[in-house]
Protein backbone atom coordinates (compact mmCIF):
# COMPACT_ATOMS: atom_id res chain seq x y z
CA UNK A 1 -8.47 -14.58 11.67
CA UNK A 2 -8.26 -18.27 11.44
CA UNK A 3 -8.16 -19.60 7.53
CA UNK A 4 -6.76 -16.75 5.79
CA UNK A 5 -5.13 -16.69 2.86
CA UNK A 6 -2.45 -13.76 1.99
CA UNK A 7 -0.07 -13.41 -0.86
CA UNK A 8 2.86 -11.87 0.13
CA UNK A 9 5.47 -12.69 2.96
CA UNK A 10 8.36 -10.76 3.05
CA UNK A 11 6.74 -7.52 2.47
CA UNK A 12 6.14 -4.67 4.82
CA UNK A 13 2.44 -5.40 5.23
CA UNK A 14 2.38 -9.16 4.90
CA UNK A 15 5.58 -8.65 7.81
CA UNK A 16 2.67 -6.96 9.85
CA UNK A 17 0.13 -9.24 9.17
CA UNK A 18 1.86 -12.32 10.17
CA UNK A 19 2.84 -10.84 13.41
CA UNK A 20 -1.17 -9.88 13.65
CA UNK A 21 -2.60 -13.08 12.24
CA UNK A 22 0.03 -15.66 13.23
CA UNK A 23 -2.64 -18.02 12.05
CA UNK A 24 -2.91 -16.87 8.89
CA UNK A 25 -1.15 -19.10 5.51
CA UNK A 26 1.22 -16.68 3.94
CA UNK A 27 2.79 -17.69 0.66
CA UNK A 28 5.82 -16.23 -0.93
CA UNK A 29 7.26 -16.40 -4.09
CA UNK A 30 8.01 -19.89 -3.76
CA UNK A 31 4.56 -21.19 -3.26
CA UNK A 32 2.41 -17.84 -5.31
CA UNK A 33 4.43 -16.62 -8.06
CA UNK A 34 2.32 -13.05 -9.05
CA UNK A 35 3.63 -13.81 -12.45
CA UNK A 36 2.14 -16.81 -12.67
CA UNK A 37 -1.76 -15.33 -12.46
CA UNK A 38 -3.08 -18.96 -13.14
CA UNK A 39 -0.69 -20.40 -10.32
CA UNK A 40 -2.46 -17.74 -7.92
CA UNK A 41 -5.59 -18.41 -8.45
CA UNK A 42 -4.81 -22.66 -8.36
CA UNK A 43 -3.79 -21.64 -4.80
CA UNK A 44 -7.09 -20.29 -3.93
CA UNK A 45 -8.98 -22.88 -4.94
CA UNK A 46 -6.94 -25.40 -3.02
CA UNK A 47 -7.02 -24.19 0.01
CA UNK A 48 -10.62 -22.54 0.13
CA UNK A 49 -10.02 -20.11 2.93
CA UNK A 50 -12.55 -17.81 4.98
CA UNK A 51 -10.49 -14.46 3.36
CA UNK A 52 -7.86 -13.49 0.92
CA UNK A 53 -5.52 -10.20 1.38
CA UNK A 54 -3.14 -9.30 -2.13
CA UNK A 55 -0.50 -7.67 0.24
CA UNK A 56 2.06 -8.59 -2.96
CA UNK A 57 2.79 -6.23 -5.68
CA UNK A 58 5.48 -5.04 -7.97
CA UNK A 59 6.71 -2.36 -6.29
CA UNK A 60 9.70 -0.81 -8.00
CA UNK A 61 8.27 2.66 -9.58
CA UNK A 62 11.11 3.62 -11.88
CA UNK A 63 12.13 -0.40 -12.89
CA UNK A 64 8.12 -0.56 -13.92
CA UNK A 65 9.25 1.81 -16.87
CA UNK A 66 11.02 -0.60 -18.53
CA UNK A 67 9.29 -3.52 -17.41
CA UNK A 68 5.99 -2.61 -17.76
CA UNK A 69 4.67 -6.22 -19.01
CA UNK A 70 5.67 -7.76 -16.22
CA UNK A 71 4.39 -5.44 -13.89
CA UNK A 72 1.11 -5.49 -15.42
CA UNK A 73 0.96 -9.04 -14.98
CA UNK A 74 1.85 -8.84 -11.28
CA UNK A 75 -0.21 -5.96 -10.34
CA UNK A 76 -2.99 -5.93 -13.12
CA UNK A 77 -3.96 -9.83 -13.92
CA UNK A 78 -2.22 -11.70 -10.99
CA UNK A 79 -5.13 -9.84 -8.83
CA UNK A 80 -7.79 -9.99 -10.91
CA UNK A 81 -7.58 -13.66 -11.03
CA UNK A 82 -7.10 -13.96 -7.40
CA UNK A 83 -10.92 -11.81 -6.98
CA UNK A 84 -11.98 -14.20 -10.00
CA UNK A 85 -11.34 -17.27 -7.84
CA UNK A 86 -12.32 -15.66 -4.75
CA UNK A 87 -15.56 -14.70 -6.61
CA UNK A 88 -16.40 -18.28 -7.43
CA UNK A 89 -16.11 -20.05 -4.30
CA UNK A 90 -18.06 -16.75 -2.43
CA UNK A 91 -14.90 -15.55 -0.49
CA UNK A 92 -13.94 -12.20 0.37
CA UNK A 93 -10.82 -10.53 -1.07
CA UNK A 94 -9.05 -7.24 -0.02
CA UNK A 95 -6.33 -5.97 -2.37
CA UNK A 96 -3.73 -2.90 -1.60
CA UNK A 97 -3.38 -0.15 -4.49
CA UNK A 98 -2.14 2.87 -4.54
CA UNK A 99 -2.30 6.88 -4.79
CA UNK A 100 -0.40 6.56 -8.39
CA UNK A 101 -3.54 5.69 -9.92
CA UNK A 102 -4.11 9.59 -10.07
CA UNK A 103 -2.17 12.12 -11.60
CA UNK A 104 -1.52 14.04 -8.17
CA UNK A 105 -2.75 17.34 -9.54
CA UNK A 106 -4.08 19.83 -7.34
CA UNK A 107 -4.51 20.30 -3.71
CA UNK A 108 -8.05 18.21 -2.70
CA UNK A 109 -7.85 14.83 -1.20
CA UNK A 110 -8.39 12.14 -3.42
CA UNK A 111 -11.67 10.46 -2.84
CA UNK A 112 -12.20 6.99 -4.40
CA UNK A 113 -14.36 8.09 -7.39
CA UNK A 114 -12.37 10.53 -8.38
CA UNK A 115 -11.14 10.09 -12.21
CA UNK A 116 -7.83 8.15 -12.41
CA UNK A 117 -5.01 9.51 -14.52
CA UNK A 118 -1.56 7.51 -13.77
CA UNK A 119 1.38 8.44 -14.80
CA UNK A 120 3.44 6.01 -15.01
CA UNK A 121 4.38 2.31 -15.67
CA UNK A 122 3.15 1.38 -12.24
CA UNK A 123 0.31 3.11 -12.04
CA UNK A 124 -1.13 1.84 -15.25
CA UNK A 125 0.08 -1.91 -13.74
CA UNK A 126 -1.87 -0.90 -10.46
CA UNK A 127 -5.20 0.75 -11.68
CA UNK A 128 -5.38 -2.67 -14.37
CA UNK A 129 -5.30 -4.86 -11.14
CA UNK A 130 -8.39 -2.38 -9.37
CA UNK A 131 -10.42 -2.82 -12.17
CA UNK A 132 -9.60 -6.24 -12.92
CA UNK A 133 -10.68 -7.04 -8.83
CA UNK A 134 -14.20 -5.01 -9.29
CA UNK A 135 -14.96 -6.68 -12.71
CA UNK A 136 -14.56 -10.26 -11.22
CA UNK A 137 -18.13 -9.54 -9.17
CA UNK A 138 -17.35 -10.95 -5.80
CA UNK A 139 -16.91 -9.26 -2.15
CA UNK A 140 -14.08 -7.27 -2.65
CA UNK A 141 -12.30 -4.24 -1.46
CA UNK A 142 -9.67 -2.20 -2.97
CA UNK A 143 -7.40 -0.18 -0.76
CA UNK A 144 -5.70 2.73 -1.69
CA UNK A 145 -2.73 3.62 0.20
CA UNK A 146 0.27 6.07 0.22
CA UNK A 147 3.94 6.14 1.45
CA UNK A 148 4.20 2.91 3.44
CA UNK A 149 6.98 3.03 6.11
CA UNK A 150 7.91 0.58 8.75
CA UNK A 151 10.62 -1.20 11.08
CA UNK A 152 11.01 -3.84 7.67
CA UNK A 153 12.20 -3.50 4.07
CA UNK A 154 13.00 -0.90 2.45
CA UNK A 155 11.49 2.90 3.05
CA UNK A 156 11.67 5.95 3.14
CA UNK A 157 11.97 6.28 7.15
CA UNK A 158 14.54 3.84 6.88
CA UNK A 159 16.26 5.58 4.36
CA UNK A 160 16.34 8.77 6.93
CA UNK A 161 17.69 6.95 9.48
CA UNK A 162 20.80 5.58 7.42
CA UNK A 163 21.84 8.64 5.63
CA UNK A 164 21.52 10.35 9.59
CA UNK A 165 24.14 8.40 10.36
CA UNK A 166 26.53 10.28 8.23
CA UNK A 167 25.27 13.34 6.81
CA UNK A 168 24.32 16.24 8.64
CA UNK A 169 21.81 17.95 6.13
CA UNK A 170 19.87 16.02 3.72
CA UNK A 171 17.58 17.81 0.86
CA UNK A 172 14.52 16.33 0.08
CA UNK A 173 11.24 16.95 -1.61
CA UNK A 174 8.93 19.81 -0.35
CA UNK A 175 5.97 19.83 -2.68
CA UNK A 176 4.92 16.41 -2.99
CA UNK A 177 2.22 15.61 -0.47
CA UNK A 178 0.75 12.94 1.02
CA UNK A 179 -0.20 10.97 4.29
CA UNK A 180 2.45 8.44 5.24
CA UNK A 181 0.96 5.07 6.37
CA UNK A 182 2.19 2.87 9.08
CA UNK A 183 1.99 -0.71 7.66
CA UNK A 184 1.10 -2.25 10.58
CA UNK A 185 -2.25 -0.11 10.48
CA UNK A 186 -2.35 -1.01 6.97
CA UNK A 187 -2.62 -5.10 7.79
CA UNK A 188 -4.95 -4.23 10.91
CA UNK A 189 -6.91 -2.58 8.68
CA UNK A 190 -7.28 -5.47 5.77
CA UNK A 191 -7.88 -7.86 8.88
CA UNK A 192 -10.76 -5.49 9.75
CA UNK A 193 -12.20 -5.14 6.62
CA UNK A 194 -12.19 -9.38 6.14
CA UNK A 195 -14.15 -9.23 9.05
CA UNK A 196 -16.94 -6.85 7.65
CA UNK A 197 -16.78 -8.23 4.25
CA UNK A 198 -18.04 -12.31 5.62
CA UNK A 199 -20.96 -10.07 7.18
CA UNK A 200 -21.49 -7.77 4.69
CA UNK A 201 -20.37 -8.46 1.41
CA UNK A 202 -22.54 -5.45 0.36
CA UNK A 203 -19.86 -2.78 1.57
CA UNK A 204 -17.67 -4.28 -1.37
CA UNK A 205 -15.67 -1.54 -3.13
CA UNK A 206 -12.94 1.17 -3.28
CA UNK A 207 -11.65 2.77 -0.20
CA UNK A 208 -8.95 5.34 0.85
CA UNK A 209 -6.80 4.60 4.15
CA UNK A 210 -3.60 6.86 4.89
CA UNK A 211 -1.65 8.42 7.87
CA UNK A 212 -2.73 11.52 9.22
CA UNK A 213 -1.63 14.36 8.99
CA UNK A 214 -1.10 15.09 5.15
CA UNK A 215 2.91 15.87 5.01
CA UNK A 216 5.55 16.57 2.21
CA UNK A 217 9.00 14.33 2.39
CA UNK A 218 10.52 16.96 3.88
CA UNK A 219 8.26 17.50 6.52
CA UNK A 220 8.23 13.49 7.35
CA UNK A 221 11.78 13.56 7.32
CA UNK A 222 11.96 16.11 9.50
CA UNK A 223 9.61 14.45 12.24
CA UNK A 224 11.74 11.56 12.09
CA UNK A 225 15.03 13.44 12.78
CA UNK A 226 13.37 15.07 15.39
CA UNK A 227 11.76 11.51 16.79
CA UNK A 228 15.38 9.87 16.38
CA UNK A 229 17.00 12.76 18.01
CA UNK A 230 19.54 13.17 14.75
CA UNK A 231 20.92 16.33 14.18
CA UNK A 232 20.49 16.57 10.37
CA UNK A 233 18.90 20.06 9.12
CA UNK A 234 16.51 18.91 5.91
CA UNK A 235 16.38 21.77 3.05
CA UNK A 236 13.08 21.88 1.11
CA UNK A 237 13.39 20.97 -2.61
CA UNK A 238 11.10 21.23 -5.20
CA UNK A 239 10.68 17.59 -7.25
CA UNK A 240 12.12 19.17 -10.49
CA UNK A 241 15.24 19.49 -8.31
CA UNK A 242 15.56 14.96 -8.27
CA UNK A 243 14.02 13.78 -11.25
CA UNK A 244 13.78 10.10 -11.68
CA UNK A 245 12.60 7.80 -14.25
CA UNK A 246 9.19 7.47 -13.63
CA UNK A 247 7.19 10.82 -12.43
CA UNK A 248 5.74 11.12 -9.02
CA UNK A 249 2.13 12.17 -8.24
CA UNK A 250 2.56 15.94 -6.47
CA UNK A 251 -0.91 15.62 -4.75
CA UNK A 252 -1.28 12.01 -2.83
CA UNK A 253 -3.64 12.85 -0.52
CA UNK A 254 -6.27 10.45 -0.24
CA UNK A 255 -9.54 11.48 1.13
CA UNK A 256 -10.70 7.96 4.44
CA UNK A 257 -13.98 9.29 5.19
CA UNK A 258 -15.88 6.69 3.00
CA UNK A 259 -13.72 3.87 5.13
CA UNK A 260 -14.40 5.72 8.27
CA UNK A 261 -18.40 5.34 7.45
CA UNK A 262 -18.22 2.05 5.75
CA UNK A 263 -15.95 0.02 8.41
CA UNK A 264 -15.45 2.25 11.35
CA UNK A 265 -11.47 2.53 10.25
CA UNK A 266 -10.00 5.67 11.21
CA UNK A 267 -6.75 7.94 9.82
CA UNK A 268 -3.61 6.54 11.73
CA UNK A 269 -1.75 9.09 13.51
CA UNK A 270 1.97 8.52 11.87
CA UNK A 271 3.67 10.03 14.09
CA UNK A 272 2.91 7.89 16.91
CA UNK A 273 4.19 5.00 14.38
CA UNK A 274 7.30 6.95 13.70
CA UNK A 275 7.91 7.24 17.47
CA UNK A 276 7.88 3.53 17.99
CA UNK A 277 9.67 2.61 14.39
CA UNK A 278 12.32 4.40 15.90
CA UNK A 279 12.59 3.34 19.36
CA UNK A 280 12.36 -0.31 17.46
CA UNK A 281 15.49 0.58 15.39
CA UNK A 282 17.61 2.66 17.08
């Protein structure tokens, strides 16, 4: 899409949207600090682009514990004055949230008016920047997403396929589940929805997009021993067996069939991603 606009560079979905929309203006930290809200939305009005795409976030779950201000500030009012400038000049913005705005209980997929409970830090930063996007008015689209993997950064399939090279059973989490999301079907998917938006500003709202199917760690780790060809045996653990700071939702399943009827976007099969990831890397 010629004149977009996305914040975010070096991330795993602003990776896959470069390669995707080479034509796109991508601007790091360096050019759109998130902690500088006012700075982000200075940038909009600049440029005046066809789209904007929030593919930049504070990511780091248990750090957001103690640095809660500041990730409220990237994640809560950095986006909400990106959708207030977008607003103004009549421009369509898609941001990227997240399953922790519920409190993973029970076993139901999430659908996107379900009542939000985080609980955590980032969370609370993330579900501030959703409702800060739908209060500024404009054409905008929210979209939740879960376990993000890919050939760049850092992830959990990465992760996998470094400890494989030196341990031959790993133990990990068995009872938190969710659908793990290719990012490059993530960035296809925000480049889809831009589309729609310019046309229809009307579908504006919150959507669910995930891999399919629904998975715990374990199982995910095991499809990408098995897709690697690693001999590593995984041993189911329950989450009170690797506590960490900040609490992780138990039920991240996120419920696409609203983005399915809205924008024709389907569930991404992520094992077929895994398969190439790891052809890619290895």
């Amino acid at each position: 899409m010629r004149d977009l606009l996305v914040f975010g560079r070096t991330g795993q979905v602003a990776t896959e949207l470069q390669a995707q929309a080479p034509e796109a203006v991508c601007l790091g930290r360096a050019e759109a600090d998130l902690s500088d809200p006012a700075a982000c939305a200075a940038a909009i009005r600049e440029r005046a682009p066809a789209a904007v795409i929030n593919a930049a976030a504070y990511t780091a779950v248990d750090r957001a514990e103690e640095e809660e201000d500041l990730a409220t500030t990237v994640n809560g009012a950095a986006p909400g004055a990106m959708a207030e400038a977008c607003a103004a000049q009549g421009i369509p913005f898609v941001h990227i949230s997240t399953d922790y705005v519920f409190d993973g209980t029970g076993t139901r997929p999430w659908l996107p008016d379900d009542p939000v409970a985080p609980l955590g830090a980032y969370g609370r930063s993330k579900l501030s920047g959703e409702r800060a996007v739908a209060a500024a008015g404009g054409a905008y689209v929210v979209l939740r997403t879960s376990w993000v993997f890919s050939a760049h950064g850092q992830n959990f399939l990465k992760t996998m396929l470094r400890l494989a090279q030196t341990r031959d059973q790993l133990s990990v989490v068995d009872d938190q589940i969710g659908g793990p999301t290719p990012a490059a079907a993530i960035a296809a998917a925000c480049l889809e929805i831009c589309a729609a938006l310019r046309a229809a500003p009307g579908k504006a709202g919150t959507y669910h997009f995930s891999g399919a199917p629904d998975v715990s760690w374990a199982g995910f780790a095991r499809e990408i021993f098995t897709q690697s060809g690693a001999g590593v045996t995984v041993r189911g653990i329950p989450s009170s067996d690797y506590p960490t700071p900040a609490p992780r939702p138990l039920n991240s399943r996120l419920d696409g069939s609203a983005l399915a009827a809205h924008f024709g976007i389907q569930r991404p099969d992520w094992r077929a991603a895994v398969r190439t990831i790891v052809k890619e890397l290895t």
